[in-house]
N, C-alpha and C. Protein backbone atom coordinates (compact mmCIF):
# COMPACT_ATOMS: atom_id res chain seq x y z
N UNK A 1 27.47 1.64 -16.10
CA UNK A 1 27.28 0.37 -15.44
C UNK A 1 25.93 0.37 -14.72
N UNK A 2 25.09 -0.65 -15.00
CA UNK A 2 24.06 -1.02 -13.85
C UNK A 2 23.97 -0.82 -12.89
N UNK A 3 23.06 -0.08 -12.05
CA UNK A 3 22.74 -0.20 -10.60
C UNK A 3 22.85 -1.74 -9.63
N UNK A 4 23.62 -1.44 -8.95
CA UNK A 4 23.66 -3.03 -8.16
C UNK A 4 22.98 -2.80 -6.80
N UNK A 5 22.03 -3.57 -6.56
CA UNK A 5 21.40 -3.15 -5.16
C UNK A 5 21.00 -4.32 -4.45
N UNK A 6 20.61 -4.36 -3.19
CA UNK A 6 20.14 -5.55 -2.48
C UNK A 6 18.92 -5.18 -1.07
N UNK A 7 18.32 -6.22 -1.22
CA UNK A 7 16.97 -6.81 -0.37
C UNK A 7 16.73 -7.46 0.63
N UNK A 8 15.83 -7.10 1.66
CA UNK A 8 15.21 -8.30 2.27
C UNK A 8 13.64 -8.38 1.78
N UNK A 9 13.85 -9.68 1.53
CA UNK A 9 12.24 -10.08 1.42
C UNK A 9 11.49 -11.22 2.96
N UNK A 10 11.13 -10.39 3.81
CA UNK A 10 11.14 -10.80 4.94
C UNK A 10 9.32 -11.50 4.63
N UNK A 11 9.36 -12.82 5.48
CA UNK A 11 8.01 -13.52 5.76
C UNK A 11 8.12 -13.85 7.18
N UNK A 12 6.18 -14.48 7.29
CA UNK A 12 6.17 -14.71 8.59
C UNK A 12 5.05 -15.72 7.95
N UNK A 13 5.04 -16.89 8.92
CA UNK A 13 3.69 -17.92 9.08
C UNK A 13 2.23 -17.29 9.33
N UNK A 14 1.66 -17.39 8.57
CA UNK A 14 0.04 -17.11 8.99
C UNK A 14 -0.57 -18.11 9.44
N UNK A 15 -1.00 -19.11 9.56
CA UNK A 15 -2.18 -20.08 9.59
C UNK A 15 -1.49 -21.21 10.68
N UNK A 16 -1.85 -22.32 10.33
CA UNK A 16 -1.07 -23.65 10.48
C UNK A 16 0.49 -24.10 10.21
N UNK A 17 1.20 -24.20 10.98
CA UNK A 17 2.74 -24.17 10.82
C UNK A 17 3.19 -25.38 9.90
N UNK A 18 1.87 -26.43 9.60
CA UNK A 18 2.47 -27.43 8.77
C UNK A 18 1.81 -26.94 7.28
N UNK A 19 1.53 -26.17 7.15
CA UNK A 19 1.46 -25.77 5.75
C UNK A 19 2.79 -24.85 5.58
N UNK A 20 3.62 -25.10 4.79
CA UNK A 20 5.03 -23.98 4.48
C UNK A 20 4.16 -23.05 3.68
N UNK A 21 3.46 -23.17 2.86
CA UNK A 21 3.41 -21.98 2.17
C UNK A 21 2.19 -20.88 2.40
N UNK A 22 1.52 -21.47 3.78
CA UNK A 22 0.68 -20.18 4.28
C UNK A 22 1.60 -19.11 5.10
N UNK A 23 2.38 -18.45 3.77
CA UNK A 23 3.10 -17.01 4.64
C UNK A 23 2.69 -15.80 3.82
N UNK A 24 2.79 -14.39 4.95
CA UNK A 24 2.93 -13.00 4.38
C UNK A 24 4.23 -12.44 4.08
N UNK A 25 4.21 -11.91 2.93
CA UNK A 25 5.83 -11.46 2.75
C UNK A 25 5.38 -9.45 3.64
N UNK A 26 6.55 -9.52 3.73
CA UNK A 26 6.53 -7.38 3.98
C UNK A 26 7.01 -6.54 2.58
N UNK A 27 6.11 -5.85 2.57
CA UNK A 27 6.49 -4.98 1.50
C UNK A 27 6.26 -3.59 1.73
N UNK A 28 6.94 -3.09 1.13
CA UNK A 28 6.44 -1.08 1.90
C UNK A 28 6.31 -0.67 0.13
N UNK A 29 5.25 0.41 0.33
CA UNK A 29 4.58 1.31 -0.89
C UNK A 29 5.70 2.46 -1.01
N UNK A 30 5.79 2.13 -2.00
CA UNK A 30 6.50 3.34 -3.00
C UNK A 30 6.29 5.04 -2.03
N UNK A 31 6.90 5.84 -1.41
CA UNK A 31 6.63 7.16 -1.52
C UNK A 31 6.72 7.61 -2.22
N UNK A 32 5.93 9.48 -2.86
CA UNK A 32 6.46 10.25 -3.10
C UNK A 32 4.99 10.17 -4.24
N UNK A 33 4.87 11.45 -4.97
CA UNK A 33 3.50 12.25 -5.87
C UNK A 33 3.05 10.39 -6.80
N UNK A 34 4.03 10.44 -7.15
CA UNK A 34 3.97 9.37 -8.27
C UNK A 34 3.07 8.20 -7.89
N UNK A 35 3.68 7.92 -6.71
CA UNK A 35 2.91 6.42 -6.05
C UNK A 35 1.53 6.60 -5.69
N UNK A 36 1.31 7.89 -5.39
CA UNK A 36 0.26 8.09 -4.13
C UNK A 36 -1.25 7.80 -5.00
N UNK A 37 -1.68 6.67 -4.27
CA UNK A 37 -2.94 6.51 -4.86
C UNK A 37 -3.08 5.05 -5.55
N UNK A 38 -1.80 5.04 -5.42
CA UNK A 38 -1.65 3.29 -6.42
C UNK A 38 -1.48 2.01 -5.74
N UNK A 39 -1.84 0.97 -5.84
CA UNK A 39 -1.23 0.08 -5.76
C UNK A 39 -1.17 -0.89 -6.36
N UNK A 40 -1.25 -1.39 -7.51
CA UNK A 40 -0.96 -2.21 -8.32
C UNK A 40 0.61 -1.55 -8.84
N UNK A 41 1.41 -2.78 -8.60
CA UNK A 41 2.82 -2.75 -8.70
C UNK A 41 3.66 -1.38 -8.01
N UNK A 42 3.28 -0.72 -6.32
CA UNK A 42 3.64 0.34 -6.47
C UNK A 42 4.05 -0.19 -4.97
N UNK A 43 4.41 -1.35 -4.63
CA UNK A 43 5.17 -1.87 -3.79
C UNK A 43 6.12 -2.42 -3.77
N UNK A 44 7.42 -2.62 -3.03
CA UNK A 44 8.43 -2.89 -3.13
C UNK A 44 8.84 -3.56 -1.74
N UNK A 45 10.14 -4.97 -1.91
CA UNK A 45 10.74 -4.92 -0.74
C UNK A 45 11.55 -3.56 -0.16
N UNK A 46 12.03 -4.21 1.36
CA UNK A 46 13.29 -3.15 1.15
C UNK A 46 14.13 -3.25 0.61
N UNK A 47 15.04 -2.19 0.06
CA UNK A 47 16.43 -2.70 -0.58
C UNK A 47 17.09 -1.15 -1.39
N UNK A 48 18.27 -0.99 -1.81
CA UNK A 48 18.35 -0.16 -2.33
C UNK A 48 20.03 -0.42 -2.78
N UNK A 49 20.86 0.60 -2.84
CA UNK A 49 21.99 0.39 -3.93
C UNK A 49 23.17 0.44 -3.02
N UNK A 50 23.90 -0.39 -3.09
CA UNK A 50 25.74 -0.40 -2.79
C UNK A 50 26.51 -0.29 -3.57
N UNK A 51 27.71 0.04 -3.19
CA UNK A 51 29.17 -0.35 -3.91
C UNK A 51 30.12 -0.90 -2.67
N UNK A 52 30.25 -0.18 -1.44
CA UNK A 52 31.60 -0.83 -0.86
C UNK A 52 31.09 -1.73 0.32
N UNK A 53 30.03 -2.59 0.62
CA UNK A 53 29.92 -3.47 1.70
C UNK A 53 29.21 -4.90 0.53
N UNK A 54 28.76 -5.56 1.68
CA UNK A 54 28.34 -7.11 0.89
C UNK A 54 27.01 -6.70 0.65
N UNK A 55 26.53 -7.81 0.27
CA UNK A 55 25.27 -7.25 -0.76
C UNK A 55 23.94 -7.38 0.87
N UNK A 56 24.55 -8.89 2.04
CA UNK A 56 23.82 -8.54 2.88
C UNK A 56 23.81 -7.55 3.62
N UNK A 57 24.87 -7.11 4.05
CA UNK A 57 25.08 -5.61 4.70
C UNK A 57 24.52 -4.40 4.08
N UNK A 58 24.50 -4.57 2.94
CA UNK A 58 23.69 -3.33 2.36
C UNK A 58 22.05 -3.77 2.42
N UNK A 59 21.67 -4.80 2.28
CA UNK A 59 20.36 -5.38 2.55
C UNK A 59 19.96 -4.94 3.98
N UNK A 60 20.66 -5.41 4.78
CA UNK A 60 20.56 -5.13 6.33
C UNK A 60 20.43 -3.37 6.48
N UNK A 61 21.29 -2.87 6.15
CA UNK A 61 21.22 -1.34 6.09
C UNK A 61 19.97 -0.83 5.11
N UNK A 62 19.67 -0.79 4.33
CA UNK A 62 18.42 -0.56 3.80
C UNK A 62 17.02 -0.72 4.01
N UNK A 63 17.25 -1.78 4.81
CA UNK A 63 15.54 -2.18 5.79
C UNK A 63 15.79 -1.45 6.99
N UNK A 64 16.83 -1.29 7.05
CA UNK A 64 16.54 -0.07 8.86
C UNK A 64 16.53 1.58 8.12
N UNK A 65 17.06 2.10 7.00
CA UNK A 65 17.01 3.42 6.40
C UNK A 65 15.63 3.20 6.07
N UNK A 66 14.75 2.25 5.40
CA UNK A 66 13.64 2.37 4.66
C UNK A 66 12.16 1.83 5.67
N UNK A 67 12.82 1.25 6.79
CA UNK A 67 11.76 1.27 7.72
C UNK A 67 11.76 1.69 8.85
N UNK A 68 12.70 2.23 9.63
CA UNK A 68 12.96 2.63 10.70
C UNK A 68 13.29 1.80 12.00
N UNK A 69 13.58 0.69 11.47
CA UNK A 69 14.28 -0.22 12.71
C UNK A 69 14.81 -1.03 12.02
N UNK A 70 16.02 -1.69 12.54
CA UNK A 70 16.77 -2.95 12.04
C UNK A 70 16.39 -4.15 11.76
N UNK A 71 17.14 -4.81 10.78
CA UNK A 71 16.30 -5.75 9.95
C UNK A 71 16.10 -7.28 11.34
N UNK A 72 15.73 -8.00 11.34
CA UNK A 72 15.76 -8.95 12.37
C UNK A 72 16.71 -9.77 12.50
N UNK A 73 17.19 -9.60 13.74
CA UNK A 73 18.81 -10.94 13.93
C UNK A 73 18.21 -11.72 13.98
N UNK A 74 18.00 -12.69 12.55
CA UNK A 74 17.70 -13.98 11.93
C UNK A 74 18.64 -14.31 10.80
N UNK A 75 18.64 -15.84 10.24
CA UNK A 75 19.34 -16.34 9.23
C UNK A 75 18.50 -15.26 8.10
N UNK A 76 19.85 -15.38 7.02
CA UNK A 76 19.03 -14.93 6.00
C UNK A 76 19.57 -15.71 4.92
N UNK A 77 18.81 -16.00 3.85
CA UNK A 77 19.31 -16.94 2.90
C UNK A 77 19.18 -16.31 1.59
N UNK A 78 19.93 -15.94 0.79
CA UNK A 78 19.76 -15.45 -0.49
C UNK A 78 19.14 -16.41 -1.29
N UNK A 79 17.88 -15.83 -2.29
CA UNK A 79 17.29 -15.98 -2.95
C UNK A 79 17.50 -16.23 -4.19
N UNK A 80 18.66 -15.03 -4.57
CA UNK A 80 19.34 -14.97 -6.08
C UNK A 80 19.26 -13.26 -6.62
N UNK A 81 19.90 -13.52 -7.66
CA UNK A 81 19.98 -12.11 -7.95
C UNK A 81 19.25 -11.84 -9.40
N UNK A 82 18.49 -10.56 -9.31
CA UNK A 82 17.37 -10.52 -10.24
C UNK A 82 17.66 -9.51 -11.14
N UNK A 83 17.20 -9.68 -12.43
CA UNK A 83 17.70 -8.56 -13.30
C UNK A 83 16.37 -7.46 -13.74
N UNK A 84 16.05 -6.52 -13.73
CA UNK A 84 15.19 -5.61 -13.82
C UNK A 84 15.38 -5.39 -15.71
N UNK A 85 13.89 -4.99 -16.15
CA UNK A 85 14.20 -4.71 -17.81
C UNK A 85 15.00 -3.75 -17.78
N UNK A 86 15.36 -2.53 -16.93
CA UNK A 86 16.39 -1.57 -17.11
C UNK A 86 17.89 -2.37 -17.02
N UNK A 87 18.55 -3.07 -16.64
CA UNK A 87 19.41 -3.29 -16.18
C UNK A 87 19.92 -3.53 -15.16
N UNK A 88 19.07 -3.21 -14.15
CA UNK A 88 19.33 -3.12 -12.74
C UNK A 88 19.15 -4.30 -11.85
N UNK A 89 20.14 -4.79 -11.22
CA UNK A 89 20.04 -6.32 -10.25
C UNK A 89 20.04 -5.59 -8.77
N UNK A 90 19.04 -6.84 -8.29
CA UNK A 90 18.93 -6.87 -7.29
C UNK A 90 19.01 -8.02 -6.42
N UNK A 91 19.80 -8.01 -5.03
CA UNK A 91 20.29 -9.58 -4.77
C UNK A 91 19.53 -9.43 -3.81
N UNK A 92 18.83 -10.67 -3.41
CA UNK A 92 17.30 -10.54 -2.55
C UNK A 92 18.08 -11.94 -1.42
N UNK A 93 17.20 -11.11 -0.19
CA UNK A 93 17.90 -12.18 0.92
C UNK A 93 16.25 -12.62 1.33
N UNK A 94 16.27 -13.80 1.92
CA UNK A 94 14.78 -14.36 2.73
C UNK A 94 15.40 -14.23 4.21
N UNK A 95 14.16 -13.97 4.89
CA UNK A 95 14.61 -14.19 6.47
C UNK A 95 13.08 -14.38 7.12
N UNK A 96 12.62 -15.02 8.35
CA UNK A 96 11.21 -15.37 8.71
C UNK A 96 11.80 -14.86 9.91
N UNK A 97 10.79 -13.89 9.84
CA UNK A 97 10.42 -12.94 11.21
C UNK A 97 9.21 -12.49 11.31
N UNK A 98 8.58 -12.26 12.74
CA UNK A 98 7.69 -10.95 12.61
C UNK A 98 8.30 -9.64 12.78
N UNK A 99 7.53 -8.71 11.96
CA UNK A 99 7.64 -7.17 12.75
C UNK A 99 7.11 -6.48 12.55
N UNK A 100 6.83 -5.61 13.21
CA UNK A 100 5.77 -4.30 13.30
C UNK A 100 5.59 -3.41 12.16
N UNK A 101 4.58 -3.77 11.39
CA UNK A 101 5.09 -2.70 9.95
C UNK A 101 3.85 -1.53 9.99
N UNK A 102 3.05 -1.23 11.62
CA UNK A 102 2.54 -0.42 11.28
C UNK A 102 3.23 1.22 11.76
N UNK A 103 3.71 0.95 11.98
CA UNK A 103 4.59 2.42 12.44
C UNK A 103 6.08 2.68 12.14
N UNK A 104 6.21 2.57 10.66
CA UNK A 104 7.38 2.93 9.84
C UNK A 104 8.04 3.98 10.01
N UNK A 105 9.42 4.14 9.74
CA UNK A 105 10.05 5.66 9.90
C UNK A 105 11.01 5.43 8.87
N UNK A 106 10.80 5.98 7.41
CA UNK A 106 11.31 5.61 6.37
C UNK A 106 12.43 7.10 6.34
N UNK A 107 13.37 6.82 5.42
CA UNK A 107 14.06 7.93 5.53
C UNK A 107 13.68 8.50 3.77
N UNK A 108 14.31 9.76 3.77
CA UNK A 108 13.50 10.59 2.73
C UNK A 108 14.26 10.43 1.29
N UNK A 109 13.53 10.97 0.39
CA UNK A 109 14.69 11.83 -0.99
C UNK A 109 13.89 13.05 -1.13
N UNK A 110 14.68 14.19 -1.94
CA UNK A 110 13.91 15.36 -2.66
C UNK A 110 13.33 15.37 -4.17
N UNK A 111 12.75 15.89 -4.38
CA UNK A 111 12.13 15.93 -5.74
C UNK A 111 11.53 17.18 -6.02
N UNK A 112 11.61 17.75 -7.19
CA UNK A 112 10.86 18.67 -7.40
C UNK A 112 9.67 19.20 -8.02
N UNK A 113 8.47 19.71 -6.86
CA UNK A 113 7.01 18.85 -7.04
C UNK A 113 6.36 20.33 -6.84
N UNK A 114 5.39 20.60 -7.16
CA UNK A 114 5.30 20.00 -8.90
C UNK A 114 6.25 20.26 -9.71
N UNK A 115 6.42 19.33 -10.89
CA UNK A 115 7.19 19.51 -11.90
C UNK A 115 7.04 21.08 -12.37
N UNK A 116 8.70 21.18 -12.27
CA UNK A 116 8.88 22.81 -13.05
C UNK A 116 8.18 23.95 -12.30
N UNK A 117 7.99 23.92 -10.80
CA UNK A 117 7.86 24.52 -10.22
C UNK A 117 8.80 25.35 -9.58
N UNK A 118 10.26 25.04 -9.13
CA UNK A 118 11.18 25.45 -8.44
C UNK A 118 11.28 25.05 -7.26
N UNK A 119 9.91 24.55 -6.83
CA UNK A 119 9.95 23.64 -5.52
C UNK A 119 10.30 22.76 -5.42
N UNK A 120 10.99 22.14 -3.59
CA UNK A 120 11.77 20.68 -3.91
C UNK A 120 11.15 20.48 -2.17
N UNK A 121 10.61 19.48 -2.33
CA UNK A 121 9.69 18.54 -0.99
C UNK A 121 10.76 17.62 -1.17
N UNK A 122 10.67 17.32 0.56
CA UNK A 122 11.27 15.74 0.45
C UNK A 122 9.82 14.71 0.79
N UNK A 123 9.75 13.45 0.38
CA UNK A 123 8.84 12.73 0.52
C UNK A 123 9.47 11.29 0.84
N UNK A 124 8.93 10.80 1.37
CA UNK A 124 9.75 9.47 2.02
C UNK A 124 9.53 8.32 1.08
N UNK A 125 10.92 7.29 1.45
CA UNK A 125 11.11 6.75 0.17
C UNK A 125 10.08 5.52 -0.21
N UNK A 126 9.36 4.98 1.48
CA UNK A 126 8.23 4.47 1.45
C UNK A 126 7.52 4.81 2.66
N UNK A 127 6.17 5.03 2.49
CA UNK A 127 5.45 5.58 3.25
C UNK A 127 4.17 4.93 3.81
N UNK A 128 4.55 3.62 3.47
CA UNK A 128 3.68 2.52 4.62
C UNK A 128 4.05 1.02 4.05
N UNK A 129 4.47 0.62 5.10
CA UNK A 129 4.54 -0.92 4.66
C UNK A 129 3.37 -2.16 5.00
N UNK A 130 3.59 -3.16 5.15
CA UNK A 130 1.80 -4.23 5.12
C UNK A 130 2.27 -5.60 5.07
N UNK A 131 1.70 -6.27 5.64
CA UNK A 131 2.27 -7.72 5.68
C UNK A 131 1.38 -8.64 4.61
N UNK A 132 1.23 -9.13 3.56
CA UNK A 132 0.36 -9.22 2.60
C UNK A 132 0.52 -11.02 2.19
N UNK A 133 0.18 -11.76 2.11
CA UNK A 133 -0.52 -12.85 1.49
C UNK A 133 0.75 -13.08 0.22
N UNK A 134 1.41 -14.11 0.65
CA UNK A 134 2.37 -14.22 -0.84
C UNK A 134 1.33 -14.64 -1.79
N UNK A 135 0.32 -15.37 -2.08
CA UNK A 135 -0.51 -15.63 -2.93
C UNK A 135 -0.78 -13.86 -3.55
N UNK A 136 -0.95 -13.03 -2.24
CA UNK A 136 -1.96 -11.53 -3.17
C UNK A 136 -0.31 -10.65 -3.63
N UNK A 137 0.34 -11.18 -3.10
CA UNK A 137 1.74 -9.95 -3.50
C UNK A 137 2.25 -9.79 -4.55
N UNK A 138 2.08 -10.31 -5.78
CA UNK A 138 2.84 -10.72 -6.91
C UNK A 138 1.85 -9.47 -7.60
N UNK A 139 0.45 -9.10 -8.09
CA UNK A 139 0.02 -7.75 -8.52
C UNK A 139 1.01 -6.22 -7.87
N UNK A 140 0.90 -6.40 -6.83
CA UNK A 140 0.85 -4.91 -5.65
C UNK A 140 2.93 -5.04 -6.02
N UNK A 141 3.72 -5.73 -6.12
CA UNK A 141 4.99 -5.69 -5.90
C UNK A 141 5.47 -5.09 -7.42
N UNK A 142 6.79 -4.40 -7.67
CA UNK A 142 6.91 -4.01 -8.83
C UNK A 142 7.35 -5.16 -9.37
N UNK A 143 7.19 -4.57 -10.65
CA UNK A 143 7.42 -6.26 -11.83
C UNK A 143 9.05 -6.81 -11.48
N UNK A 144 9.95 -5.91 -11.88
CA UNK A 144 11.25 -6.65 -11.32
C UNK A 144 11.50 -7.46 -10.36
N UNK A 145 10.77 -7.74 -8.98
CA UNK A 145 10.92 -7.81 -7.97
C UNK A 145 9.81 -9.22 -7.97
N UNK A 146 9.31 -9.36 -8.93
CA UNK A 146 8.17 -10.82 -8.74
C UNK A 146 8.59 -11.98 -8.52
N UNK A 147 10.44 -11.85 -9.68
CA UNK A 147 10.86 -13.52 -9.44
C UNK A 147 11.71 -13.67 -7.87
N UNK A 148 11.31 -13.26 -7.42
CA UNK A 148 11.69 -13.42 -5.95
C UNK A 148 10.68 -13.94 -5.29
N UNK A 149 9.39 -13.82 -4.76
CA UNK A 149 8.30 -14.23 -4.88
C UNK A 149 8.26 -15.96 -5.23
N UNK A 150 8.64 -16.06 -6.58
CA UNK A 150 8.63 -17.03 -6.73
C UNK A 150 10.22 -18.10 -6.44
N UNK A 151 10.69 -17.53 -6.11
CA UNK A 151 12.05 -18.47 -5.40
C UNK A 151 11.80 -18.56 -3.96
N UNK A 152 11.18 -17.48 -3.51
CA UNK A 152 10.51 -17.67 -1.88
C UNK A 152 9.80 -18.73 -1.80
N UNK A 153 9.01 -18.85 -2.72
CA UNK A 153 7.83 -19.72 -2.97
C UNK A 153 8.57 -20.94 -3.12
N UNK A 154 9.53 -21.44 -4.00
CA UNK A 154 10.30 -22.31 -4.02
C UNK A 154 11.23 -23.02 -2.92
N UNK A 155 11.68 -21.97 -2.31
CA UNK A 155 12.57 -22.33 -1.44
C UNK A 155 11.71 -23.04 -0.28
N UNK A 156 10.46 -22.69 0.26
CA UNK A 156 9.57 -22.91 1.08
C UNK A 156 8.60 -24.06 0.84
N UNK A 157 8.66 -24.56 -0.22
CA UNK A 157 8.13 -25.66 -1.02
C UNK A 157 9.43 -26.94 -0.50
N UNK A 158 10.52 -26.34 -0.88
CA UNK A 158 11.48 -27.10 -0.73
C UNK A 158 11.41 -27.87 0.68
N UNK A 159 11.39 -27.36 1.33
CA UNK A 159 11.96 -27.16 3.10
C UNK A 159 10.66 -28.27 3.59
N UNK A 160 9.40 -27.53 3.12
CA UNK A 160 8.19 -28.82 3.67
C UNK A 160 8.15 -28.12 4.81
């Protein structure tokens, strides 16, 4: 069976409050050997995998494991749920907040680095996050994760 996992794709207003769609979404960079050095598509919301809570509760829990503080007591409105070319969905929540994304405290995984070494580092699962320009985020975000972006974009179009 598919990985089932869930998101926040958190924004904030930049500019003029009567433009809806001058916002930054948050995204945190990939940790770990693989990422380091990249960023074209090597960003991600938060989010990661459940089975026994709701898809926001696991959303909510995943932005405080993957950034080090709790997600913001704000509305959150689901976006929809996205299917990855592997198989893998992800149910993406919106919420408009600020927060501090320069001093992250991501929590870890192990891996074993270098390959076929016998060694096993842990490296964190993201290792800096950035408040970025929904116009510039759609390169830097992984491909699965774009049509969200564009339902943000939608939903915020909507609203006026």
């Amino acid at each position: 069976m598919a990985e089932t996992s869930a998101g926040i794709l958190l924004h904030r207003r930049r500019g003029a409050a009567s433009d809806p769609l001058d916002v930054e979404v948050l995204l945190g960079h990939m940790g770990g050997p693989f990422w380091r050095g990249r960023d074209a598509a090597a960003w991600s919301l938060p989010k990661g995998a459940f089975t026994d809570e709701t898809p926001l509760d696991a959303a909510r829990r995943e932005f405080a494991e993957e950034l080090g503080s709790p997600a913001p007591d704000v509305p959150y409105v689901e976006l929809g749920v996205f299917r990855y070319t592997s198989g893998k969905t992800v149910t993406v929540f919106a919420g408009e907040a600020d927060f501090d994304a320069t001093a992250i405290t991501s929590n870890t995984f192990e891996l074993e680095w270098p390959p076929r070494s016998g060694r096993r580092q842990a490296f964190p699962e993201l290792d800096a996050a950035a408040w970025v320009p929904i116009a510039d985020a759609r390169p830097r975000l992984v491909k699965g994760q774009r049509p969200a972006l564009d339902a943000l974009h939608a939903l915020l179009a909507q609203r006026g």
